[in-house]
PDB file of N, CA and C in Angstrom:
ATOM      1  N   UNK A   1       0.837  -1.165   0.000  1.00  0.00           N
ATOM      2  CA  UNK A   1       0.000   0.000   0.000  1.00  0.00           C
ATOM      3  C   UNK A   1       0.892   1.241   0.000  1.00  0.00           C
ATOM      4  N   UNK A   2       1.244   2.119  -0.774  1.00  0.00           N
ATOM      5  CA  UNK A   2       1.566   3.257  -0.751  1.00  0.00           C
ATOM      6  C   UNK A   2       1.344   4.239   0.622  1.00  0.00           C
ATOM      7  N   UNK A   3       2.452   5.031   0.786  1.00  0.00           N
ATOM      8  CA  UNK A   3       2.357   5.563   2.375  1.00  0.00           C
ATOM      9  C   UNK A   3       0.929   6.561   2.404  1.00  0.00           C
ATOM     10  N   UNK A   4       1.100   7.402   1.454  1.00  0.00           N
ATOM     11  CA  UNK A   4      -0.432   8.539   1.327  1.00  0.00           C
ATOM     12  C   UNK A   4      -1.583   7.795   1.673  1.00  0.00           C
ATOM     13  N   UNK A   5      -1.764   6.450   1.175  1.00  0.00           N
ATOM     14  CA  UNK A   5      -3.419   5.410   1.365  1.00  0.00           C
ATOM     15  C   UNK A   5      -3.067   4.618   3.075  1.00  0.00           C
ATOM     16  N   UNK A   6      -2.017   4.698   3.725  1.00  0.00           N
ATOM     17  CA  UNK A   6      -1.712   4.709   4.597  1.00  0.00           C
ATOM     18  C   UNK A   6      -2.203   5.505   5.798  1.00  0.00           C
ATOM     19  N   UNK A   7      -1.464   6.338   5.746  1.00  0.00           N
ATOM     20  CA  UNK A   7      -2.206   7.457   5.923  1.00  0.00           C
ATOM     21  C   UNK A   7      -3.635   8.201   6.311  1.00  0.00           C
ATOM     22  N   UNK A   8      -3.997   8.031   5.227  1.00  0.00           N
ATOM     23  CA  UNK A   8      -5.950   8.064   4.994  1.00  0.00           C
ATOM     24  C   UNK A   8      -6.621   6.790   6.054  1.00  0.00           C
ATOM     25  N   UNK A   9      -5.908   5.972   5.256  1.00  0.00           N
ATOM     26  CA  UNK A   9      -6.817   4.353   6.452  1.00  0.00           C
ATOM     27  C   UNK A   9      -6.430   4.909   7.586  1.00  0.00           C
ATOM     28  N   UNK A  10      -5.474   5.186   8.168  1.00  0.00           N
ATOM     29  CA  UNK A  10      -5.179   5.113   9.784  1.00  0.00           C
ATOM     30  C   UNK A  10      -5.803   6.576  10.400  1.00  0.00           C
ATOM     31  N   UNK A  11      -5.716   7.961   9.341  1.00  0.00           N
ATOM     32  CA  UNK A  11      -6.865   9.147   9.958  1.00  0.00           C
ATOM     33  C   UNK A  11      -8.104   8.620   9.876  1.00  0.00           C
ATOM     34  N   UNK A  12      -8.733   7.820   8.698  1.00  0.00           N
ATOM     35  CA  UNK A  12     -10.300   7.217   8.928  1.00  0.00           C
ATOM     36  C   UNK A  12     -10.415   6.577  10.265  1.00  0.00           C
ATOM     37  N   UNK A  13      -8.876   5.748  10.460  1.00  0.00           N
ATOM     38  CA  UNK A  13      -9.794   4.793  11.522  1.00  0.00           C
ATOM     39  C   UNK A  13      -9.508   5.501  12.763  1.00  0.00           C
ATOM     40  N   UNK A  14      -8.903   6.750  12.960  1.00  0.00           N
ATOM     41  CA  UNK A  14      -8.924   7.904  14.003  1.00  0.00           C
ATOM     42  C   UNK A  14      -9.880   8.531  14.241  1.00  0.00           C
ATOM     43  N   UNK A  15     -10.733   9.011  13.756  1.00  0.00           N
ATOM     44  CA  UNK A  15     -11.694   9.584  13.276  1.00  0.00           C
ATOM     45  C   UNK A  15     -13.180   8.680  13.785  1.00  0.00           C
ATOM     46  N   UNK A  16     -13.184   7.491  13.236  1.00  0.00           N
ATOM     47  CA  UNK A  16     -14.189   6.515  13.745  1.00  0.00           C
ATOM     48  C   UNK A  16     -13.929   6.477  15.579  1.00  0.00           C
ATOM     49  N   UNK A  17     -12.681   6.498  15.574  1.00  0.00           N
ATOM     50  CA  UNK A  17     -12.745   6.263  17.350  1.00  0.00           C
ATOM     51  C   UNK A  17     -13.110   7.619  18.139  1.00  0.00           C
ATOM     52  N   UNK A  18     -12.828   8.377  17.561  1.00  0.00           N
ATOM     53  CA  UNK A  18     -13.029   9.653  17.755  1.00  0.00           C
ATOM     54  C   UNK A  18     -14.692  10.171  18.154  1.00  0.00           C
ATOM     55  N   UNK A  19     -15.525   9.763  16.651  1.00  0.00           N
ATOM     56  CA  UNK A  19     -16.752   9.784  17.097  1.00  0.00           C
ATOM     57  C   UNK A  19     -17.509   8.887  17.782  1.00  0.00           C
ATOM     58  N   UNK A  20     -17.133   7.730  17.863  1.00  0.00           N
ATOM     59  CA  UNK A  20     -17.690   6.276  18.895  1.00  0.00           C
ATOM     60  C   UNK A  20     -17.358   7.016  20.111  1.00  0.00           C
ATOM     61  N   UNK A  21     -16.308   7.605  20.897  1.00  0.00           N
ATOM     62  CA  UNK A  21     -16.249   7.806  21.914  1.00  0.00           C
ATOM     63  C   UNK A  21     -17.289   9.003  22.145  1.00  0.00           C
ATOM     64  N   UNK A  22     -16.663  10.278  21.232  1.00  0.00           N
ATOM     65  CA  UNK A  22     -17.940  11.157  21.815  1.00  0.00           C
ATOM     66  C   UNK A  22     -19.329  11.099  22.042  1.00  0.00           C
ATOM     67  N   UNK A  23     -19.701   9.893  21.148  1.00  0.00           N
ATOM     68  CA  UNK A  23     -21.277   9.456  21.136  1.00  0.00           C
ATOM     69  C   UNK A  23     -21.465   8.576  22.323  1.00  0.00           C
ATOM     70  N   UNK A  24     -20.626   8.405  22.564  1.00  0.00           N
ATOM     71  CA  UNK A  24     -20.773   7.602  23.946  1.00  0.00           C
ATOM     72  C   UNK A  24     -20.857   8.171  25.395  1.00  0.00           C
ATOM     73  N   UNK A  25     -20.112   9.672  25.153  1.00  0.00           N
ATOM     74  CA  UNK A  25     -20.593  10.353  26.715  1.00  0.00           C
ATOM     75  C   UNK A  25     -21.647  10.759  26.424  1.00  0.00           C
ATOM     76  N   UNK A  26     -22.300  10.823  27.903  1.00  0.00           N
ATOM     77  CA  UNK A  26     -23.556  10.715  28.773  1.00  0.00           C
ATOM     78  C   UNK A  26     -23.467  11.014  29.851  1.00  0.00           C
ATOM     79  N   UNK A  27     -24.506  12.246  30.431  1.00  0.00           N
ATOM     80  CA  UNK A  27     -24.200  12.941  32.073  1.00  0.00           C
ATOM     81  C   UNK A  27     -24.943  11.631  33.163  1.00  0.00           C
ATOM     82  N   UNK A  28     -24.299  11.482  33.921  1.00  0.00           N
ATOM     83  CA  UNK A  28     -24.511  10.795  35.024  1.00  0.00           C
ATOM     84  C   UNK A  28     -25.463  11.344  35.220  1.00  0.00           C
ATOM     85  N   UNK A  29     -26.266  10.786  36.424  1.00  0.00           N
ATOM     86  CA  UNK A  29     -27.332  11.058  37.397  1.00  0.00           C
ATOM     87  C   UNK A  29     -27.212  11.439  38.550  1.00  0.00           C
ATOM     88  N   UNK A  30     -28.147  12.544  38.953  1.00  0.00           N
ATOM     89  CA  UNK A  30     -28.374  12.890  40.364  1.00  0.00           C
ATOM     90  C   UNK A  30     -28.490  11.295  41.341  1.00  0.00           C
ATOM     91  N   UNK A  31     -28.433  11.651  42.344  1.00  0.00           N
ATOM     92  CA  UNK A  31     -28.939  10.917  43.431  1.00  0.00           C
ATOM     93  C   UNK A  31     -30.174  10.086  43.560  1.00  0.00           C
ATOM     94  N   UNK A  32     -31.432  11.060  43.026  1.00  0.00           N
ATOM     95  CA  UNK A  32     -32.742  11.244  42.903  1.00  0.00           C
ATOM     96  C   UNK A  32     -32.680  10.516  41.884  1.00  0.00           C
ATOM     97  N   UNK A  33     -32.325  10.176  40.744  1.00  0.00           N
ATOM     98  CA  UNK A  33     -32.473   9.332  39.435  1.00  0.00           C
ATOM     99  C   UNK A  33     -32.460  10.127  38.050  1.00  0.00           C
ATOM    100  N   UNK A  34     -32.994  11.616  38.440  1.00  0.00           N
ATOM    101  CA  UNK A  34     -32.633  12.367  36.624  1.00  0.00           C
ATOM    102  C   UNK A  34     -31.231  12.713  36.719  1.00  0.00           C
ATOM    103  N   UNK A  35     -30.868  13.263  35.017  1.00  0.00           N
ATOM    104  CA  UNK A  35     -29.477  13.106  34.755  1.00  0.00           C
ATOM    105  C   UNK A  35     -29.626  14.655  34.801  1.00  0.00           C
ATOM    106  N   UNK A  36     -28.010  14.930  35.021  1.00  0.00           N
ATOM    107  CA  UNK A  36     -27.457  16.111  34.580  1.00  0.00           C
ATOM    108  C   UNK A  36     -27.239  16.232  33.150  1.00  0.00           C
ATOM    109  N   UNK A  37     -27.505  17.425  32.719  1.00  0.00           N
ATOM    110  CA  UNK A  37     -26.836  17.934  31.356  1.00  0.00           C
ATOM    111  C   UNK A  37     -25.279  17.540  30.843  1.00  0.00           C
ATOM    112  N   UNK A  38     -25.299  16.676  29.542  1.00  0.00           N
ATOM    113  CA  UNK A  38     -24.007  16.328  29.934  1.00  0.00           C
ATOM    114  C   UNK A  38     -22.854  17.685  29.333  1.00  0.00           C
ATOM    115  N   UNK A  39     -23.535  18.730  28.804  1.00  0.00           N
ATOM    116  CA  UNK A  39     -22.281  20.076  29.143  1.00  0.00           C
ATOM    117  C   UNK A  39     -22.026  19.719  30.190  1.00  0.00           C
ATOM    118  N   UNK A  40     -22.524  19.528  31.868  1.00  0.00           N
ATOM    119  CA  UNK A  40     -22.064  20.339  32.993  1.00  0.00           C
ATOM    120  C   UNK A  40     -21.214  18.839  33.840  1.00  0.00           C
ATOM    121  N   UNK A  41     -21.482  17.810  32.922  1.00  0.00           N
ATOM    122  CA  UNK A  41     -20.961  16.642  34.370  1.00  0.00           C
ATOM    123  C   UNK A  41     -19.888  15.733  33.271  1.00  0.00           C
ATOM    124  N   UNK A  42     -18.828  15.137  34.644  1.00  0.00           N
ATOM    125  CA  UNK A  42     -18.326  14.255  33.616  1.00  0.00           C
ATOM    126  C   UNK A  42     -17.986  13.445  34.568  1.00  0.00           C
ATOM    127  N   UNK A  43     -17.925  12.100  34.525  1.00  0.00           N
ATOM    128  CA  UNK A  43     -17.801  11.266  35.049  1.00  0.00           C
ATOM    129  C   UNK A  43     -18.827  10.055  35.360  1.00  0.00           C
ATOM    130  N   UNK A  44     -18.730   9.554  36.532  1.00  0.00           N
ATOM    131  CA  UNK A  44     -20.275   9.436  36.860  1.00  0.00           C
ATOM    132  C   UNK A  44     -20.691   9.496  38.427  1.00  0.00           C
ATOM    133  N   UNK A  45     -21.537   8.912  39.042  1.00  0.00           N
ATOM    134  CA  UNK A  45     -21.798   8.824  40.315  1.00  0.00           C
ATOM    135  C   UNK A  45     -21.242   9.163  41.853  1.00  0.00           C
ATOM    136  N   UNK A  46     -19.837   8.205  41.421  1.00  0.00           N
ATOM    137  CA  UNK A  46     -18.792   7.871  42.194  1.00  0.00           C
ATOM    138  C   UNK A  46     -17.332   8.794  41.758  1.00  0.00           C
ATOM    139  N   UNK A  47     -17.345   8.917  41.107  1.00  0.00           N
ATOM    140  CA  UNK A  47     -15.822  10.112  41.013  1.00  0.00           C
ATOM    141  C   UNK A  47     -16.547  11.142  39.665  1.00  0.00           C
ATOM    142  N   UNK A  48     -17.802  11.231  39.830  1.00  0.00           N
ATOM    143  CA  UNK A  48     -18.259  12.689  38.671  1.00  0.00           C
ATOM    144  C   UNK A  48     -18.180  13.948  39.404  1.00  0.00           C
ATOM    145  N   UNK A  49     -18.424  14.947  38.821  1.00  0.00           N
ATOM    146  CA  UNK A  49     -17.754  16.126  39.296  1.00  0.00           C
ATOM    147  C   UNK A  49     -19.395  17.341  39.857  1.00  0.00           C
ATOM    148  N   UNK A  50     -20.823  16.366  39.677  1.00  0.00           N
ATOM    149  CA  UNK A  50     -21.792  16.817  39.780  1.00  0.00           C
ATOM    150  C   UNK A  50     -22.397  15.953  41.139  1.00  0.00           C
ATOM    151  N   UNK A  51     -22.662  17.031  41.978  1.00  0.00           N
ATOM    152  CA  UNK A  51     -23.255  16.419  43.276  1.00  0.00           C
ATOM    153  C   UNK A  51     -24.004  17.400  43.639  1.00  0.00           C
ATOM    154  N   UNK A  52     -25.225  16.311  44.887  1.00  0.00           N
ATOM    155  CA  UNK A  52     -26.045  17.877  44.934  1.00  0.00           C
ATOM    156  C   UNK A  52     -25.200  17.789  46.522  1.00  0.00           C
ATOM    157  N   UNK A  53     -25.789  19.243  46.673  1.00  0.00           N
ATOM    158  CA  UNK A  53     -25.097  20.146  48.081  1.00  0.00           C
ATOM    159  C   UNK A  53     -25.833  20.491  48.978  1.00  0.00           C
ATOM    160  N   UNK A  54     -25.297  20.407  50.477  1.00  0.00           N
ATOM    161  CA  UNK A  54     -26.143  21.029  51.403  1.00  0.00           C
ATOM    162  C   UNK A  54     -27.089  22.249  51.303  1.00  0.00           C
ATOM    163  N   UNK A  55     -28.172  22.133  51.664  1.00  0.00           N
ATOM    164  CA  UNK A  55     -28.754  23.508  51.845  1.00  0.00           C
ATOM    165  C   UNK A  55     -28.585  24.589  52.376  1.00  0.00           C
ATOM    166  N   UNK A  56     -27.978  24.614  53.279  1.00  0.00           N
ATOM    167  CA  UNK A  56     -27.050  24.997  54.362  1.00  0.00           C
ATOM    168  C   UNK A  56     -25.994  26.074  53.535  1.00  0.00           C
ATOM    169  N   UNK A  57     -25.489  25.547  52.812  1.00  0.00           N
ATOM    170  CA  UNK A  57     -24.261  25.896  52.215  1.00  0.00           C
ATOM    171  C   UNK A  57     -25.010  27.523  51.116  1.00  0.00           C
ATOM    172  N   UNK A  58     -26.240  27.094  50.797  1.00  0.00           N
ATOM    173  CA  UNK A  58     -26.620  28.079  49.933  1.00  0.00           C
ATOM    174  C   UNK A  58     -27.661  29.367  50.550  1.00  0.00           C
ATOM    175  N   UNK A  59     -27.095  30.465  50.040  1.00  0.00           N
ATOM    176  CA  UNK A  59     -27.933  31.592  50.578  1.00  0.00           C
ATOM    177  C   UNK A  59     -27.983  32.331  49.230  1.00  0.00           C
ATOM    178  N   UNK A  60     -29.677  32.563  48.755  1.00  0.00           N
ATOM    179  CA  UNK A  60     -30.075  33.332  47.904  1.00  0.00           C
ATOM    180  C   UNK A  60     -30.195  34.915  48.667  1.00  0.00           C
ATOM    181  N   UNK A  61     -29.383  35.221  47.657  1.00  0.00           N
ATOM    182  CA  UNK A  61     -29.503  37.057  47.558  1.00  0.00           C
ATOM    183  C   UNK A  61     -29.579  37.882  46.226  1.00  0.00           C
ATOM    184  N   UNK A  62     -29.828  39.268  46.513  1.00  0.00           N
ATOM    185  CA  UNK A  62     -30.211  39.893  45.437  1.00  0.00           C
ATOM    186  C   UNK A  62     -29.627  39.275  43.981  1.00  0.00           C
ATOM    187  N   UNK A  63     -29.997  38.793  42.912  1.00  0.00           N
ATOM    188  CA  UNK A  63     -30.100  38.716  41.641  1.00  0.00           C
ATOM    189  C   UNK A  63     -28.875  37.401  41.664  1.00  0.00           C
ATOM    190  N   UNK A  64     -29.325  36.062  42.742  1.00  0.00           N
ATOM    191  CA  UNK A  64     -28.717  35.334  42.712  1.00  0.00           C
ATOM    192  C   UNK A  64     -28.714  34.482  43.829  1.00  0.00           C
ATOM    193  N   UNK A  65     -27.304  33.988  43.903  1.00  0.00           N
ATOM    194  CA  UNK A  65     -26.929  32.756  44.839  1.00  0.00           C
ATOM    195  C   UNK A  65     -25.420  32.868  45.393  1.00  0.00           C
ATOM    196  N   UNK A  66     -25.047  32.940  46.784  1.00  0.00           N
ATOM    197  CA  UNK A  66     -23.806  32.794  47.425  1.00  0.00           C
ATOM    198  C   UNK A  66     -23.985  30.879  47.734  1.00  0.00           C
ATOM    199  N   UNK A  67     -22.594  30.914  47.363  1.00  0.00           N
ATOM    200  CA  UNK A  67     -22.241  29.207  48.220  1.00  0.00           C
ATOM    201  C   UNK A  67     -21.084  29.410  49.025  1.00  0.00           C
ATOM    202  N   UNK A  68     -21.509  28.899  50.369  1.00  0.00           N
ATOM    203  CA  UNK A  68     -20.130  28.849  51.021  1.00  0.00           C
ATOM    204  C   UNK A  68     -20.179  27.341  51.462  1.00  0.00           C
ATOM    205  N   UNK A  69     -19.131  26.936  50.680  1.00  0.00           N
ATOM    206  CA  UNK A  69     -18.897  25.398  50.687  1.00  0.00           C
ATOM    207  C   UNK A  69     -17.206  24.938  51.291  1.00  0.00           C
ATOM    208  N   UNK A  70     -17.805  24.082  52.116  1.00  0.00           N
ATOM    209  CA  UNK A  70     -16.400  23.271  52.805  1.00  0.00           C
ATOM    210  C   UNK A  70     -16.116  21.842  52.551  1.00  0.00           C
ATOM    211  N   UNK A  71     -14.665  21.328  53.079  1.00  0.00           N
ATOM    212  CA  UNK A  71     -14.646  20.098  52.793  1.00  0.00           C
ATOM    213  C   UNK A  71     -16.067  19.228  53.076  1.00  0.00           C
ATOM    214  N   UNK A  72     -16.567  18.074  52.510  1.00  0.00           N
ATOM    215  CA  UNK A  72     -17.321  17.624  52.735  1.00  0.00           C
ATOM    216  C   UNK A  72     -18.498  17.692  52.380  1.00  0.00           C
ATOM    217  N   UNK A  73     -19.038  19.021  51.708  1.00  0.00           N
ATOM    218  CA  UNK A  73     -20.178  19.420  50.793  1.00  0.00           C
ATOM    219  C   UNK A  73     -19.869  19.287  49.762  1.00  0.00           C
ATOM    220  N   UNK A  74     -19.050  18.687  49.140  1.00  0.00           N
ATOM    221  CA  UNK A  74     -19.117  18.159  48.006  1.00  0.00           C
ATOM    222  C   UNK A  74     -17.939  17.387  47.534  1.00  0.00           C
ATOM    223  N   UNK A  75     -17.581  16.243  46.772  1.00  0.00           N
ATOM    224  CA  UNK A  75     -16.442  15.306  46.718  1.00  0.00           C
ATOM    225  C   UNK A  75     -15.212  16.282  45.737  1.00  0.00           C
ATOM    226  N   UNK A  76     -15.324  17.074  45.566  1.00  0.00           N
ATOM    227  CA  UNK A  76     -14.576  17.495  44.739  1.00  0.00           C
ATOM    228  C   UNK A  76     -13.202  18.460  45.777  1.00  0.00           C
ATOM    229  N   UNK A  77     -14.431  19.342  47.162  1.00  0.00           N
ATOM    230  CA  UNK A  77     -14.047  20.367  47.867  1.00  0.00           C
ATOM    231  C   UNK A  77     -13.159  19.965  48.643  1.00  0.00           C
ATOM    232  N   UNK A  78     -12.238  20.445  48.427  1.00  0.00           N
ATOM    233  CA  UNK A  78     -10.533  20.141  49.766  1.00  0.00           C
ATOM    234  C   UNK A  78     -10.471  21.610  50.630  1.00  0.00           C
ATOM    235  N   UNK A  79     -11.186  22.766  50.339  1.00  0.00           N
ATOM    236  CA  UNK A  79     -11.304  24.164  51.273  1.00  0.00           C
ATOM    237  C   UNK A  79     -11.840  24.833  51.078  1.00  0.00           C
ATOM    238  N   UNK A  80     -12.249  25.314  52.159  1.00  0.00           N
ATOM    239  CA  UNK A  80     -13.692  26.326  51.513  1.00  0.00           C
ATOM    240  C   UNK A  80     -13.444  27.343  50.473  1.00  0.00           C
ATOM    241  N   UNK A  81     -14.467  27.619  49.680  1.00  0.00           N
ATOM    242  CA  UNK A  81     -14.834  28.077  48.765  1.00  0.00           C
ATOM    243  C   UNK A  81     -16.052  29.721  48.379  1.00  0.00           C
ATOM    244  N   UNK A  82     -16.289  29.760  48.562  1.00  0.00           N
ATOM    245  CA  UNK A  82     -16.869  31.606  48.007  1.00  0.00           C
ATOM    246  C   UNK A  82     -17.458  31.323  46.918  1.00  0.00           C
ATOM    247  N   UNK A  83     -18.549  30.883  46.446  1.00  0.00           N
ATOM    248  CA  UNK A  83     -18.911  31.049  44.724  1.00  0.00           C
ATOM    249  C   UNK A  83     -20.256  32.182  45.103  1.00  0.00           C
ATOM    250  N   UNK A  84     -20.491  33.150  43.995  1.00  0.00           N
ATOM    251  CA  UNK A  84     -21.566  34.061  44.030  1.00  0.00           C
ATOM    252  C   UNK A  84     -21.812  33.891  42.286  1.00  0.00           C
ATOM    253  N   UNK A  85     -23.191  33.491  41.984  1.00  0.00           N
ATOM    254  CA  UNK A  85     -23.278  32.930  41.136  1.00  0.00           C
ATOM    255  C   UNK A  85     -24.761  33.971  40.386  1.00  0.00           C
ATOM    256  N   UNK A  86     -25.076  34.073  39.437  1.00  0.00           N
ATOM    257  CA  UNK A  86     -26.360  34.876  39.276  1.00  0.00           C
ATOM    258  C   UNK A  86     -27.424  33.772  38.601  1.00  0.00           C
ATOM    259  N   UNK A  87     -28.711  34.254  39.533  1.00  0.00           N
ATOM    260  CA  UNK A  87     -29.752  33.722  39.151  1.00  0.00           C
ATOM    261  C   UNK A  87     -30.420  33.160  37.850  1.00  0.00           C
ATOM    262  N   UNK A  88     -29.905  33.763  36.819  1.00  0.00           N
ATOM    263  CA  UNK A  88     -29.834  33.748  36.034  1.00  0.00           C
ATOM    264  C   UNK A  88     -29.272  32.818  34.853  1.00  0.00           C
ATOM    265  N   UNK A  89     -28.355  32.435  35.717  1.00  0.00           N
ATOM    266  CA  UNK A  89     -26.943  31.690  34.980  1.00  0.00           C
ATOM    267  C   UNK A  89     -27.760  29.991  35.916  1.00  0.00           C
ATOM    268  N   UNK A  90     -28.504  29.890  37.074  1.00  0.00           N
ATOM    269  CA  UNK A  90     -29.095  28.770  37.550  1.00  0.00           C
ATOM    270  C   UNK A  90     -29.922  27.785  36.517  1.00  0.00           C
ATOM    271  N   UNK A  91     -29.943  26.715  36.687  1.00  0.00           N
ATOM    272  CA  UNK A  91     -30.302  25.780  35.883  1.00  0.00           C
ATOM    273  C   UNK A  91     -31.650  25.235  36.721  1.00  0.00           C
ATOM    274  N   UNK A  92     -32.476  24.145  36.477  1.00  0.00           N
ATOM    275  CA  UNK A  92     -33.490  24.116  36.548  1.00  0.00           C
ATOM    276  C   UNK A  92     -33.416  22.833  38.149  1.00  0.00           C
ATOM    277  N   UNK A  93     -33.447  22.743  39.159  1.00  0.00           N
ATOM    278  CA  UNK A  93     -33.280  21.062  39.917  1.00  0.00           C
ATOM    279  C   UNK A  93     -34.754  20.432  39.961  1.00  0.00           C
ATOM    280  N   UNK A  94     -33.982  19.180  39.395  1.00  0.00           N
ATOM    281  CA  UNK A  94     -35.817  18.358  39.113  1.00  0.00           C
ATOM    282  C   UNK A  94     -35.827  17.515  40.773  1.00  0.00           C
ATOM    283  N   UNK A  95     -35.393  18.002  41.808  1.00  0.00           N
ATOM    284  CA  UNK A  95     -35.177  17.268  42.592  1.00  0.00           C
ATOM    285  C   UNK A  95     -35.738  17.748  44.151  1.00  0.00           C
ATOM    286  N   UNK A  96     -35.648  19.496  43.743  1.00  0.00           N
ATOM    287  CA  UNK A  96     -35.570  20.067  44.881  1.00  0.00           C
ATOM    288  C   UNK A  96     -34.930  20.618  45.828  1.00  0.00           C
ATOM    289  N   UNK A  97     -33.274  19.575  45.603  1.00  0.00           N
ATOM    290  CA  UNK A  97     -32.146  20.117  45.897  1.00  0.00           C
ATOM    291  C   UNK A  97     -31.157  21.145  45.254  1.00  0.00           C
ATOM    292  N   UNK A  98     -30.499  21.700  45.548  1.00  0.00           N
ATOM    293  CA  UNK A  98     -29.365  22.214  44.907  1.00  0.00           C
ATOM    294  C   UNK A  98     -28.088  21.143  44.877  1.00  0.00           C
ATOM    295  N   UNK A  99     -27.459  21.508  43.576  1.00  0.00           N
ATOM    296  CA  UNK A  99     -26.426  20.803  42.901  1.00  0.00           C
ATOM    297  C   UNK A  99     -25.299  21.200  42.626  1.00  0.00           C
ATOM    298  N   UNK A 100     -23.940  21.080  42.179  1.00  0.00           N
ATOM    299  CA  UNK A 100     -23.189  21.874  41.849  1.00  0.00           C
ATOM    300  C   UNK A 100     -22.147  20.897  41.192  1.00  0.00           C
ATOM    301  N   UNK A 101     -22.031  21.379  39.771  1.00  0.00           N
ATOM    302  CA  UNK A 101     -20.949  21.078  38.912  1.00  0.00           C
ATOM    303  C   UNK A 101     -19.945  21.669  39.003  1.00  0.00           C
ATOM    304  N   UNK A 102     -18.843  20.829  39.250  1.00  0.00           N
ATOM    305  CA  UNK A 102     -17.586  21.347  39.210  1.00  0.00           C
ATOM    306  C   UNK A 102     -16.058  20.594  38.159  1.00  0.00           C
ATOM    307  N   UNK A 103     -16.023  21.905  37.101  1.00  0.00           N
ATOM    308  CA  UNK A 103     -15.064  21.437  36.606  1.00  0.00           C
ATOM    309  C   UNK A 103     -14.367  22.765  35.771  1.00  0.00           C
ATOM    310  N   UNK A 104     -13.045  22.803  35.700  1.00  0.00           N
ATOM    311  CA  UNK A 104     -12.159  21.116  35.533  1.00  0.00           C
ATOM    312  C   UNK A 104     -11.769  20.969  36.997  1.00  0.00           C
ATOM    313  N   UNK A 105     -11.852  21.992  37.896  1.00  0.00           N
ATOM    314  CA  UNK A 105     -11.164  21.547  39.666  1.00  0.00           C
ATOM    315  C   UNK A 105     -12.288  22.548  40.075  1.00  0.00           C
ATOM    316  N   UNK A 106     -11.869  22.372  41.598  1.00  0.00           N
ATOM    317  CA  UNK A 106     -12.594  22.633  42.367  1.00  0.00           C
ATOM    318  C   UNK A 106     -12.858  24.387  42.540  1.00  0.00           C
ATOM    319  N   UNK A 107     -12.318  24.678  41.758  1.00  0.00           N
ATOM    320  CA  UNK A 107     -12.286  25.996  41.627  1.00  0.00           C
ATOM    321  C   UNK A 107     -13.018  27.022  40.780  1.00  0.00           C
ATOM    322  N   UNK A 108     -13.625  26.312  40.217  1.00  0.00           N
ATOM    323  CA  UNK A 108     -14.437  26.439  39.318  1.00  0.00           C
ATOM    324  C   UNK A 108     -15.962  26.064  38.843  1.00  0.00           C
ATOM    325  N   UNK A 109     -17.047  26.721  39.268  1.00  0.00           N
ATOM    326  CA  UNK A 109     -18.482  26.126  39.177  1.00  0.00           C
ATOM    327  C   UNK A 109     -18.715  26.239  37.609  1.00  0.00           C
ATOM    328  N   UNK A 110     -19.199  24.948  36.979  1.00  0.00           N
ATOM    329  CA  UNK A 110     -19.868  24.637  35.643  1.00  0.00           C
ATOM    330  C   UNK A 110     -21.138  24.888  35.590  1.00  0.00           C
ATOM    331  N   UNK A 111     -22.001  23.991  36.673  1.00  0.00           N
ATOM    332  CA  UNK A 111     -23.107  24.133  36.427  1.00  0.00           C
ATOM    333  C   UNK A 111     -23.826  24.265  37.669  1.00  0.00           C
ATOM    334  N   UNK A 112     -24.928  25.281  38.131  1.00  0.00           N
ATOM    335  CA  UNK A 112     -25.212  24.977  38.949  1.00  0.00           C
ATOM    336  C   UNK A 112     -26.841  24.919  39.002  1.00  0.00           C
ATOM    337  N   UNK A 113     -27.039  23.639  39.767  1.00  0.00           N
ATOM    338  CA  UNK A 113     -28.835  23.278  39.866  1.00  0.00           C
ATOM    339  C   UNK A 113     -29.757  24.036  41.197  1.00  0.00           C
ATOM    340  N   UNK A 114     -30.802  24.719  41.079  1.00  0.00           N
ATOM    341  CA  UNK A 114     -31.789  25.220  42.307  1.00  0.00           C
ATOM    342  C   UNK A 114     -33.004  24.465  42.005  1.00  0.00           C
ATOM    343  N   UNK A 115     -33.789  24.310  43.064  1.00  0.00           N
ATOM    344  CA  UNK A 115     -34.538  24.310  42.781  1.00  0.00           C
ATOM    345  C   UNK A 115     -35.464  25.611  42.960  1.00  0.00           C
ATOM    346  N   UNK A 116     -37.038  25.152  42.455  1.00  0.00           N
ATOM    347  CA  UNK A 116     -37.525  26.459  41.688  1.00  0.00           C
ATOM    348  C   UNK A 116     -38.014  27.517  43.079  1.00  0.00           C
ATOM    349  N   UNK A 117     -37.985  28.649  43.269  1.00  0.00           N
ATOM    350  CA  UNK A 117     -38.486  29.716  44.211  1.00  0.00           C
ATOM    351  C   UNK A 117     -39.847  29.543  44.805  1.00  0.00           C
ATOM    352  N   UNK A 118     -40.367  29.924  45.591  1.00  0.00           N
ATOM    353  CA  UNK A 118     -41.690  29.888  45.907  1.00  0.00           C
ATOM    354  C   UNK A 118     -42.052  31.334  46.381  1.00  0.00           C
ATOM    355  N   UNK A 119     -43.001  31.525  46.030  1.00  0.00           N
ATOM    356  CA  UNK A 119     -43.056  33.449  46.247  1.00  0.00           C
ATOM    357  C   UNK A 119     -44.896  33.310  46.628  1.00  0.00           C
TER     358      UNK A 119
END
């Protein structure tokens, strides 16, 4: 086989693995049984980066959400943390709880779940 048709076969068969894998992620699940969005989670259950969080930890204020999160509110957290997040930017919790995606480290909120207000 000539190196150029070489080549081609081995980017095709790069390419095939390429899309088999991406078609293959899928966001884990809450606790509760619905899934996260898989933009916001990666992993799964047991070492995914989406868990829900104490209530405790969350205080709604003007045009949003403070988290003050410590070791132990969430598998990702090694020290407390400060996130102020806007209401806006909140995602929908089919659960009731609040959630919190974190990636790529702990330093960083992806996604975060409320549930809905009551007024």
């Amino acid at each position: 086989m000539p190196l150029s048709q070489n080549r081609f076969t081995l980017l095709r068969g790069m390419l095939a693995v390429m899309i088999a894998c991406a078609s293959s992620v899928q966001a884990h699940e809450a606790h509760t049984g619905w899934s996260y969005e898989a933009f916001c989670c990666n992993g799964n259950t047991v070492i995914g980066d989406c868990q829900a969080i104490p209530t405790r930890s969350v205080t709604i204020t003007p045009g949003g959400y403070q988290l003050l999160l410590v070791p132990g509110d969430h598998r990702l957290i090694t020290r407390s943390h400060i996130f102020r997040l806007k209401q806006s930017d909140a995602r929908r919790s089919q659960d009731g709880s609040y959630h919190l995606c974190l990636f790529p480290d702990e330093n960083t909120p992806r996604c975060f779940y409320a549930p809905d207000m009551a007024f």
